[in-house]
PDB file of N, CA and C in Angstrom:
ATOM      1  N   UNK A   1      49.119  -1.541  -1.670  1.00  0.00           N
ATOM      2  CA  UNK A   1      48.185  -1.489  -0.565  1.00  0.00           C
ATOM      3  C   UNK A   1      48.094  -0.079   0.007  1.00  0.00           C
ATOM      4  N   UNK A   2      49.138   0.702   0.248  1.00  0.00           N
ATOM      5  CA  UNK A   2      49.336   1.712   0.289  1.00  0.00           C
ATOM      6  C   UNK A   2      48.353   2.897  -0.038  1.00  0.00           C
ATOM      7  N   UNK A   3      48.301   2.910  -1.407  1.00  0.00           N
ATOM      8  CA  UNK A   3      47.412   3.973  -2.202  1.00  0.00           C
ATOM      9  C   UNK A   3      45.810   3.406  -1.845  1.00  0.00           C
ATOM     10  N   UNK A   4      45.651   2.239  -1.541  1.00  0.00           N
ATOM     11  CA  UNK A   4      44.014   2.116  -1.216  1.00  0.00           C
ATOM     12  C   UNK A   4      43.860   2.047   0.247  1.00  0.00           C
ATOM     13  N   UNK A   5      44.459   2.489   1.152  1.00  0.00           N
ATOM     14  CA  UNK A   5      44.112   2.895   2.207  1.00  0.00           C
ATOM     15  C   UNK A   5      43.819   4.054   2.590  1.00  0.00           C
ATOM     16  N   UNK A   6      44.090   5.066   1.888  1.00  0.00           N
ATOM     17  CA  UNK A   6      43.311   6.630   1.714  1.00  0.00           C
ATOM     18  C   UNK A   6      41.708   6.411   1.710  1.00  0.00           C
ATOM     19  N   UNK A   7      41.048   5.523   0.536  1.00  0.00           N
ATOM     20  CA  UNK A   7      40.151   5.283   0.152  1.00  0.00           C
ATOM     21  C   UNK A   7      39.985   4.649   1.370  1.00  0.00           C
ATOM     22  N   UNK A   8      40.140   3.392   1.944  1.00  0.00           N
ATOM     23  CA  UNK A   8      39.281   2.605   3.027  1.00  0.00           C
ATOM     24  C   UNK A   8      39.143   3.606   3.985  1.00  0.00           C
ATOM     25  N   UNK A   9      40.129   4.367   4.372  1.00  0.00           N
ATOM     26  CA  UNK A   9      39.858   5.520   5.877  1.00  0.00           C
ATOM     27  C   UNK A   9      38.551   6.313   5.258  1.00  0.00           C
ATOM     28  N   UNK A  10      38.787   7.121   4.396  1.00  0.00           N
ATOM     29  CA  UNK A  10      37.689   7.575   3.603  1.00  0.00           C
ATOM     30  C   UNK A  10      36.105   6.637   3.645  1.00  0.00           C
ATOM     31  N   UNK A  11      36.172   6.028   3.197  1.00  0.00           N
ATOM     32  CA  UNK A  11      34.818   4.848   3.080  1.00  0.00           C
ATOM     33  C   UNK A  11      34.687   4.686   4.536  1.00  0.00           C
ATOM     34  N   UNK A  12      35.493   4.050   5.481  1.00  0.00           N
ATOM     35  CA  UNK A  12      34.969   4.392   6.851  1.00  0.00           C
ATOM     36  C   UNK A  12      34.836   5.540   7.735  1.00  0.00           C
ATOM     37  N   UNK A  13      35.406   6.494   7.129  1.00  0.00           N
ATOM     38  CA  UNK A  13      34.995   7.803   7.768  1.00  0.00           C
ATOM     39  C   UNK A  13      33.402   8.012   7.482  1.00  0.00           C
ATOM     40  N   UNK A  14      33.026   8.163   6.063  1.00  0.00           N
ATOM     41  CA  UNK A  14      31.794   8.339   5.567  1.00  0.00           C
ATOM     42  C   UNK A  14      30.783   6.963   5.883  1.00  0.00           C
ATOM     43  N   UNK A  15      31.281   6.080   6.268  1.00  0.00           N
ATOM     44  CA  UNK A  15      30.407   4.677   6.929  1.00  0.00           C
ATOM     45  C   UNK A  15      29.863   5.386   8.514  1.00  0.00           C
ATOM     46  N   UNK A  16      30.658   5.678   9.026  1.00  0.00           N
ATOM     47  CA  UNK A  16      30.584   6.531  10.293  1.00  0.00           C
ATOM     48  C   UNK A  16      29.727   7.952  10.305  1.00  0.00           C
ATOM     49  N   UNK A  17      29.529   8.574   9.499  1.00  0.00           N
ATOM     50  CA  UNK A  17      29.235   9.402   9.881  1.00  0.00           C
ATOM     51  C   UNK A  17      27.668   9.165   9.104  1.00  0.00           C
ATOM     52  N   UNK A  18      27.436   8.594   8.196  1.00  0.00           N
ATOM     53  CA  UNK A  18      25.588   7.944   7.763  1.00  0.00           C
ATOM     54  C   UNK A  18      25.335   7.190   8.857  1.00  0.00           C
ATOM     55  N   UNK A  19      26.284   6.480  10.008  1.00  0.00           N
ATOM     56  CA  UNK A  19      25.378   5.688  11.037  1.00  0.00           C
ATOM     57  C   UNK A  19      25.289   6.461  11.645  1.00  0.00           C
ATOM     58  N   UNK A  20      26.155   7.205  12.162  1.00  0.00           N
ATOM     59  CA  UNK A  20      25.756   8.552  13.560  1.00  0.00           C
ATOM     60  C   UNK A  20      24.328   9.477  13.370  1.00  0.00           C
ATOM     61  N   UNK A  21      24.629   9.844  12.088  1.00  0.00           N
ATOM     62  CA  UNK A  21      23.503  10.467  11.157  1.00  0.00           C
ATOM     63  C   UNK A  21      22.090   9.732  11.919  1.00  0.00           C
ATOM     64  N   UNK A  22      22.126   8.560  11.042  1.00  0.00           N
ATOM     65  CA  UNK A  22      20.949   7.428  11.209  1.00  0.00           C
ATOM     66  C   UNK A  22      20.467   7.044  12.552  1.00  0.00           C
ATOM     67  N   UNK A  23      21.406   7.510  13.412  1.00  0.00           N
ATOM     68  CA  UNK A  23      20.940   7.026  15.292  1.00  0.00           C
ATOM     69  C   UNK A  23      20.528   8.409  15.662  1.00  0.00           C
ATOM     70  N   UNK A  24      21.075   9.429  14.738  1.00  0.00           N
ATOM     71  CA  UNK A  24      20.141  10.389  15.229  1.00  0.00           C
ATOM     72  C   UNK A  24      18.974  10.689  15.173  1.00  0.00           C
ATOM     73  N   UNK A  25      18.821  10.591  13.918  1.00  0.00           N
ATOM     74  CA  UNK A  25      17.286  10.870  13.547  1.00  0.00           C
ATOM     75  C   UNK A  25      16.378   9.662  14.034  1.00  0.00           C
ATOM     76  N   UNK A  26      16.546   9.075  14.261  1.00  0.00           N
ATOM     77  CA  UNK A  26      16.001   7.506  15.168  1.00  0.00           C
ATOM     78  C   UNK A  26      15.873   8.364  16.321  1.00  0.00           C
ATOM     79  N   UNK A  27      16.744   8.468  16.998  1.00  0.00           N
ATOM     80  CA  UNK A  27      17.197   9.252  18.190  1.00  0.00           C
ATOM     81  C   UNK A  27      15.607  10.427  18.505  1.00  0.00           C
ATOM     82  N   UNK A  28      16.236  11.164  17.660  1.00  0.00           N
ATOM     83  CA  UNK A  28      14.682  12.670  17.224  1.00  0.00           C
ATOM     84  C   UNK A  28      13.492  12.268  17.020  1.00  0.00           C
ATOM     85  N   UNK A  29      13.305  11.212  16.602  1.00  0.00           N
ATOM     86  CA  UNK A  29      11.907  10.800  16.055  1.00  0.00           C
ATOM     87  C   UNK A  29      11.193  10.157  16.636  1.00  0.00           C
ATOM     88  N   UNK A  30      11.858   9.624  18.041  1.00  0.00           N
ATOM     89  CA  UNK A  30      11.763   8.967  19.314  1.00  0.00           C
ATOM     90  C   UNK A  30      11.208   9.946  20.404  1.00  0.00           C
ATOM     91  N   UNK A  31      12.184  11.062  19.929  1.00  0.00           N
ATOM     92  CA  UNK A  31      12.065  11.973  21.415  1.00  0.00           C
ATOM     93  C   UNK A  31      10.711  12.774  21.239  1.00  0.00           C
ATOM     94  N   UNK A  32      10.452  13.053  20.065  1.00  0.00           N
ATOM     95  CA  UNK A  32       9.612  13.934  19.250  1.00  0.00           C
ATOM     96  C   UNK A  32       8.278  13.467  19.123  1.00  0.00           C
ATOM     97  N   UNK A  33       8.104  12.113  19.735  1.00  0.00           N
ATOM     98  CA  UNK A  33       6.683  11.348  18.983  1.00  0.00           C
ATOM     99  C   UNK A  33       5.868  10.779  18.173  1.00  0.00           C
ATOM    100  N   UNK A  34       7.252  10.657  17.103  1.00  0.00           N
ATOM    101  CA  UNK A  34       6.732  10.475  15.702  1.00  0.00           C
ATOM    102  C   UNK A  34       6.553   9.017  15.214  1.00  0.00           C
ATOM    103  N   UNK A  35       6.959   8.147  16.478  1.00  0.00           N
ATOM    104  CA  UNK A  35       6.232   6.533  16.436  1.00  0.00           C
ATOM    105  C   UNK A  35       4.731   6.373  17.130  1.00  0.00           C
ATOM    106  N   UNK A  36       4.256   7.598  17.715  1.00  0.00           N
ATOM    107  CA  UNK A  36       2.938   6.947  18.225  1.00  0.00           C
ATOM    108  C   UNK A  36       2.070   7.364  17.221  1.00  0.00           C
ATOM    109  N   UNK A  37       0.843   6.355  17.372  1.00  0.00           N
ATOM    110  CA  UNK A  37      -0.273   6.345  17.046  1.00  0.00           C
ATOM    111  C   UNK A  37      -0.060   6.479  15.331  1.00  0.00           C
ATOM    112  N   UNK A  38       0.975   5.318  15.145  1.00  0.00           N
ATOM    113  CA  UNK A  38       1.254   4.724  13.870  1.00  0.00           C
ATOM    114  C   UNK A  38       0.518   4.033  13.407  1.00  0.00           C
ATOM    115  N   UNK A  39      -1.271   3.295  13.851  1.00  0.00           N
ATOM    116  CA  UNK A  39      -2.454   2.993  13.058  1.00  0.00           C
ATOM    117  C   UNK A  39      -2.851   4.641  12.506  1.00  0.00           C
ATOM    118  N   UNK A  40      -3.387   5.123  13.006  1.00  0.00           N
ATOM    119  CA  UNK A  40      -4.182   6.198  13.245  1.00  0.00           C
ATOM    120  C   UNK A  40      -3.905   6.955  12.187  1.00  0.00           C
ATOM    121  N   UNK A  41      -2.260   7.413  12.220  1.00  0.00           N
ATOM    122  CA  UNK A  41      -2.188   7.955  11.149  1.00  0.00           C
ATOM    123  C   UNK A  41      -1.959   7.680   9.798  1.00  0.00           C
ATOM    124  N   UNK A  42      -1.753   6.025   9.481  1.00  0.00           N
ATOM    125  CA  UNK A  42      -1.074   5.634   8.495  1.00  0.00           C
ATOM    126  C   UNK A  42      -2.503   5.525   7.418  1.00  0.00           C
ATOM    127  N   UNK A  43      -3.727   5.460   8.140  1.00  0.00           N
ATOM    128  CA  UNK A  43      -5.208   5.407   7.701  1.00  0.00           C
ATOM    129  C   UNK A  43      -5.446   6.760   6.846  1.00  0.00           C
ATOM    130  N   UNK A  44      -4.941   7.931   7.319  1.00  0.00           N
ATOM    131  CA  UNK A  44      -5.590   9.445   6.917  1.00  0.00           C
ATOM    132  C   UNK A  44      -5.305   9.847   6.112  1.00  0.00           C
ATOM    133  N   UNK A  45      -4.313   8.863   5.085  1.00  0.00           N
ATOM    134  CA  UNK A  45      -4.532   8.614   3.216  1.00  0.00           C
ATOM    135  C   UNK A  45      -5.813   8.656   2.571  1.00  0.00           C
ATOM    136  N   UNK A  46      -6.636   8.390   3.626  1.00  0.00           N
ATOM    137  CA  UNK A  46      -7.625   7.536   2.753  1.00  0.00           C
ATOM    138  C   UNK A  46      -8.852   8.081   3.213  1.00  0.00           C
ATOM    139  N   UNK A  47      -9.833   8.172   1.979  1.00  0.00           N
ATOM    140  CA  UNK A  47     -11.159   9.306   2.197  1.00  0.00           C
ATOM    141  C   UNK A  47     -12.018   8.497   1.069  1.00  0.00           C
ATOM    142  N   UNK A  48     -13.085   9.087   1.429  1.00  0.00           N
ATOM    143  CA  UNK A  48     -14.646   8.403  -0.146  1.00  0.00           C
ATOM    144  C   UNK A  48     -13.801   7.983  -1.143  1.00  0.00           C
ATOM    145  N   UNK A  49     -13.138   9.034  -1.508  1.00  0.00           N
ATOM    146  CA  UNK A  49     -13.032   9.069  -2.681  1.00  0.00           C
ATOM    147  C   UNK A  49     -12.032   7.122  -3.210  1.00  0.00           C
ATOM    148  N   UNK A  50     -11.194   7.452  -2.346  1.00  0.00           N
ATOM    149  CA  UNK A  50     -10.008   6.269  -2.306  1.00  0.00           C
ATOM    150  C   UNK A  50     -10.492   5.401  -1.118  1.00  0.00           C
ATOM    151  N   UNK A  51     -11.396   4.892  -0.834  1.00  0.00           N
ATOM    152  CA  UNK A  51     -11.369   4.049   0.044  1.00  0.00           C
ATOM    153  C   UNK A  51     -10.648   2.888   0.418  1.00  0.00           C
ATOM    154  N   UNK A  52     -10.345   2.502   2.071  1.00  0.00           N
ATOM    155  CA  UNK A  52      -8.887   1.428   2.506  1.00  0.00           C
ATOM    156  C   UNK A  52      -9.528   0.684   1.578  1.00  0.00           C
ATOM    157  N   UNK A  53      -8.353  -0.296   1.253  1.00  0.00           N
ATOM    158  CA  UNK A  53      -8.633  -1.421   0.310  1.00  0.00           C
ATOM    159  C   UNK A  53      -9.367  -1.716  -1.087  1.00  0.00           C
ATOM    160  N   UNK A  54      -9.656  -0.580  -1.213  1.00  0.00           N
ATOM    161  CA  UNK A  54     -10.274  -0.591  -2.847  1.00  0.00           C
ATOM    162  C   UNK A  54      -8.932  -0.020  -3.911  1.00  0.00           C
ATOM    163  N   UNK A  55      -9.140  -0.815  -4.973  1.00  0.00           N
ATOM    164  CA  UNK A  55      -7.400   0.167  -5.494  1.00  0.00           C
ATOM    165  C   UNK A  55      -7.970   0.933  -6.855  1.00  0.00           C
ATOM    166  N   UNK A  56      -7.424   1.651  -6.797  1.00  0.00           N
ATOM    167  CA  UNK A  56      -8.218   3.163  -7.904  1.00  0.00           C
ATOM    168  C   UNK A  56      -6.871   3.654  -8.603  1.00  0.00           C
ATOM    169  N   UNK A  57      -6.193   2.978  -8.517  1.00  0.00           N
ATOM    170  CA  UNK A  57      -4.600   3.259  -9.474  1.00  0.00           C
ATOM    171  C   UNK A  57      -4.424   2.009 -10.152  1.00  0.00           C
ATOM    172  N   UNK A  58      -4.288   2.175 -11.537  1.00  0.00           N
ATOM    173  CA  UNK A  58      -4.108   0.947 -11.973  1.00  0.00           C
ATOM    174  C   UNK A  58      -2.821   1.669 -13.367  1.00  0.00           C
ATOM    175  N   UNK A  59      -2.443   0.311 -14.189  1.00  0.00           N
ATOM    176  CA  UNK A  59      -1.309   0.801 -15.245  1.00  0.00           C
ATOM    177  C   UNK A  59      -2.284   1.199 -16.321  1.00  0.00           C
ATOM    178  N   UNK A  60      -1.302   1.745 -17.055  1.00  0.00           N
ATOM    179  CA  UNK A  60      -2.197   2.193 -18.327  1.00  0.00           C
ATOM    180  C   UNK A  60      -2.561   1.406 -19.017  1.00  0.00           C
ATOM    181  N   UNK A  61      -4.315   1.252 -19.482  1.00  0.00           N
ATOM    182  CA  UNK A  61      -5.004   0.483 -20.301  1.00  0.00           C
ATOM    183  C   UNK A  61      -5.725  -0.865 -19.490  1.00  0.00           C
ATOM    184  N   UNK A  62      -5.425  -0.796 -18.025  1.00  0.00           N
ATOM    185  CA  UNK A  62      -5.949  -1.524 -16.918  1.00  0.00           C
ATOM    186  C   UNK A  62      -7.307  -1.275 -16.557  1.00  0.00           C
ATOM    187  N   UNK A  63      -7.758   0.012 -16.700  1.00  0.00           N
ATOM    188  CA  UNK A  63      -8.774   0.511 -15.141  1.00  0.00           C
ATOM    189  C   UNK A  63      -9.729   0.101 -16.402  1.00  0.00           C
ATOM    190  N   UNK A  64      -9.660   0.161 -17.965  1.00  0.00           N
ATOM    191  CA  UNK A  64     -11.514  -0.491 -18.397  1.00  0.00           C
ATOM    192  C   UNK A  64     -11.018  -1.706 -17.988  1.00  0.00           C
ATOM    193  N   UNK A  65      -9.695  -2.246 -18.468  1.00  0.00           N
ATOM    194  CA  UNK A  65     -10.281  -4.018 -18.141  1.00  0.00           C
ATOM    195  C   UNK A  65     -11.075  -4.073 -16.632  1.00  0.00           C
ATOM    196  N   UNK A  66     -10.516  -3.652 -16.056  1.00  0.00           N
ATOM    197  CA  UNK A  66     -10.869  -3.765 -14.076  1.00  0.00           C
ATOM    198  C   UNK A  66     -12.666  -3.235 -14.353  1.00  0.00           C
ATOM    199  N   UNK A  67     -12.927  -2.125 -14.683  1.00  0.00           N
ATOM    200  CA  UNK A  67     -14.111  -1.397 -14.696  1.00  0.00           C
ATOM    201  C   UNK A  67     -15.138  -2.311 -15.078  1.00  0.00           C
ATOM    202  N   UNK A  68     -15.066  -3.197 -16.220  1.00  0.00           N
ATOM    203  CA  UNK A  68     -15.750  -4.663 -16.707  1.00  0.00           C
ATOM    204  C   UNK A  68     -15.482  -5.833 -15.741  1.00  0.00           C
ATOM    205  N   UNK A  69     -14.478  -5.655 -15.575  1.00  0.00           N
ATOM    206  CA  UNK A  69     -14.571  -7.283 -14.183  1.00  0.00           C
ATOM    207  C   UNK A  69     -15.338  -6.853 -13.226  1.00  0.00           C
ATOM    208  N   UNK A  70     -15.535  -5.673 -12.459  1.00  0.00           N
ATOM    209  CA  UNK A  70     -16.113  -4.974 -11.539  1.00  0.00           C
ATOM    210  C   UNK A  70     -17.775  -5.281 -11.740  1.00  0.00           C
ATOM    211  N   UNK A  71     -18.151  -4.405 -13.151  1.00  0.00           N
ATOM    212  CA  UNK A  71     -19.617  -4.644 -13.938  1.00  0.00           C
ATOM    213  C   UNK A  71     -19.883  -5.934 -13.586  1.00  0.00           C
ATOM    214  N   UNK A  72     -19.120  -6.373 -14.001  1.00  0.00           N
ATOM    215  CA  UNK A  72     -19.813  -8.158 -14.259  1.00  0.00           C
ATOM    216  C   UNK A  72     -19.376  -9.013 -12.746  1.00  0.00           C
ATOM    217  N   UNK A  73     -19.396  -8.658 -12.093  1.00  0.00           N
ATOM    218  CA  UNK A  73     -19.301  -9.308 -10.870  1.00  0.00           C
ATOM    219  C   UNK A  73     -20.522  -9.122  -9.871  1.00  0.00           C
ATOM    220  N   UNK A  74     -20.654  -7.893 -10.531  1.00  0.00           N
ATOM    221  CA  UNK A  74     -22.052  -6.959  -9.815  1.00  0.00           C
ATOM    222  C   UNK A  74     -23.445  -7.285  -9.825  1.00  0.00           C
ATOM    223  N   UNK A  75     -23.358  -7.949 -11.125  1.00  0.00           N
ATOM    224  CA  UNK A  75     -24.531  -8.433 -12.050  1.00  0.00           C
ATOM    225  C   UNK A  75     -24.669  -9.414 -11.154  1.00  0.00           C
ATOM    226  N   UNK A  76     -26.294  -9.825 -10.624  1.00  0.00           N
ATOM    227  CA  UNK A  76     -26.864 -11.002 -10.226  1.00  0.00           C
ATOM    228  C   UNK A  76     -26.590 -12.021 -11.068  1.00  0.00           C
ATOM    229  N   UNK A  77     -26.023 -12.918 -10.487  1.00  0.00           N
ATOM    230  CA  UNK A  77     -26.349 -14.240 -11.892  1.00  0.00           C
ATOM    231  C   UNK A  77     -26.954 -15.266 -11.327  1.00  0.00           C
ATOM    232  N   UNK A  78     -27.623 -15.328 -12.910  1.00  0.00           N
ATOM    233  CA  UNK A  78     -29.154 -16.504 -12.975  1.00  0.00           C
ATOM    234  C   UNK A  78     -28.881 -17.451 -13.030  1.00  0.00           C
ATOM    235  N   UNK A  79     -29.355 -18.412 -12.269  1.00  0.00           N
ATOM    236  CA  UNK A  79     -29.664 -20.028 -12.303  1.00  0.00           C
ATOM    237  C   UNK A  79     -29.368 -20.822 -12.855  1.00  0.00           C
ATOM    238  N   UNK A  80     -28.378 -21.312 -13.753  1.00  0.00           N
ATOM    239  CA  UNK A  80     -28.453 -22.397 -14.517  1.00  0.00           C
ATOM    240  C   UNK A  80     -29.054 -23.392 -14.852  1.00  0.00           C
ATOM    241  N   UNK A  81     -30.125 -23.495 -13.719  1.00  0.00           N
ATOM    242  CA  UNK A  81     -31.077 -24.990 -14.035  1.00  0.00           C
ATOM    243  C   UNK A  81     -32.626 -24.207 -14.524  1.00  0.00           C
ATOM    244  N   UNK A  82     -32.506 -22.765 -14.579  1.00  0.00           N
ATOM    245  CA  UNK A  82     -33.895 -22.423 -15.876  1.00  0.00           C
ATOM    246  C   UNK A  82     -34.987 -22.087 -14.578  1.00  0.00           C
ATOM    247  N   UNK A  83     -34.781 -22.416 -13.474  1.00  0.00           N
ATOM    248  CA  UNK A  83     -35.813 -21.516 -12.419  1.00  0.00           C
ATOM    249  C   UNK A  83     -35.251 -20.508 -11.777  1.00  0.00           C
ATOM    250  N   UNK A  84     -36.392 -19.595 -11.649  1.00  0.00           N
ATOM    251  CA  UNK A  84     -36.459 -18.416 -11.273  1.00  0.00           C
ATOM    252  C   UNK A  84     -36.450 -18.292  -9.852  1.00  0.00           C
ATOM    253  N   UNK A  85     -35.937 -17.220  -8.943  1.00  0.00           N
ATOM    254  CA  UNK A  85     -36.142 -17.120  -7.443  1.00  0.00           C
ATOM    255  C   UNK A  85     -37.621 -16.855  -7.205  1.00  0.00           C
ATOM    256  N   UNK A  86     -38.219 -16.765  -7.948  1.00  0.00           N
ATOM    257  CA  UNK A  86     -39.651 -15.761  -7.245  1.00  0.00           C
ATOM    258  C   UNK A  86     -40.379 -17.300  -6.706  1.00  0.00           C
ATOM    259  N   UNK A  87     -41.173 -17.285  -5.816  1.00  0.00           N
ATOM    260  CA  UNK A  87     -41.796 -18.096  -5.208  1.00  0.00           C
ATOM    261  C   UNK A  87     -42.914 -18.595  -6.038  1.00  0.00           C
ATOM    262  N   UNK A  88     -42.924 -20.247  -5.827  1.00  0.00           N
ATOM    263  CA  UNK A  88     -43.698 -20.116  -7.109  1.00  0.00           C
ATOM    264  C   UNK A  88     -45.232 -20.469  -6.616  1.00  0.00           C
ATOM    265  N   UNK A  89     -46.405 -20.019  -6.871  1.00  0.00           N
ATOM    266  CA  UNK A  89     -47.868 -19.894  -6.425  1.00  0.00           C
ATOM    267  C   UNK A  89     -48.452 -21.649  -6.888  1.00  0.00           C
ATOM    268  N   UNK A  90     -49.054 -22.119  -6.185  1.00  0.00           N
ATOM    269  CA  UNK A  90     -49.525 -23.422  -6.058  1.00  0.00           C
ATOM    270  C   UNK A  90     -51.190 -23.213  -6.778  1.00  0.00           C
ATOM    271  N   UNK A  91     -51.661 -23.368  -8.043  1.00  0.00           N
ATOM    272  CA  UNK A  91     -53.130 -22.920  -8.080  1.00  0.00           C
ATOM    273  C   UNK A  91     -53.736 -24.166  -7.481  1.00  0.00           C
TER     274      UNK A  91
END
């Protein structure tokens, strides 16, 4: 028991000093401002190009499959029962 109590003082020395660590920078990041207006900035990722909620990263060999589901979603689709939308003229 002896020889592994070097190690436990050790492990709680270094347990101690990542929490002190960790209440600090909590501590700083508090004092500093760096929780406000946590909508505001978490948005200013994002521009035309990447718009919120559209996803433009995909795995490799994904973005044609996606690029065709996209196409074909886009596409008006026709009627199944064989009429047309256009209004139809009474002669």
């Amino acid at each position: 028991m002896q020889q592994w109590s070097g190690y436990l003082i050790f492990i709680a020395a270094l347990g101690c000093v990542f929490f002190f660590t960790a209440v600090g920078a909590l501590y700083w990041a508090v004092r500093h401002g760096e929780f406000k207006k946590l909508e505001k900035t978490s948005r200013q990722i994002f521009d035309e190009e990447e718009p919120e909620g559209v996803h433009t990263d995909y795995f490799p060999g994904e973005a044609e499959k996606m690029r065709r589901k996209l196409a074909s979603s886009r596409k008006p689709k026709a009627k199944k029962t064989g009429q047309s939308n256009a209004p139809r003229l009474n002669a």
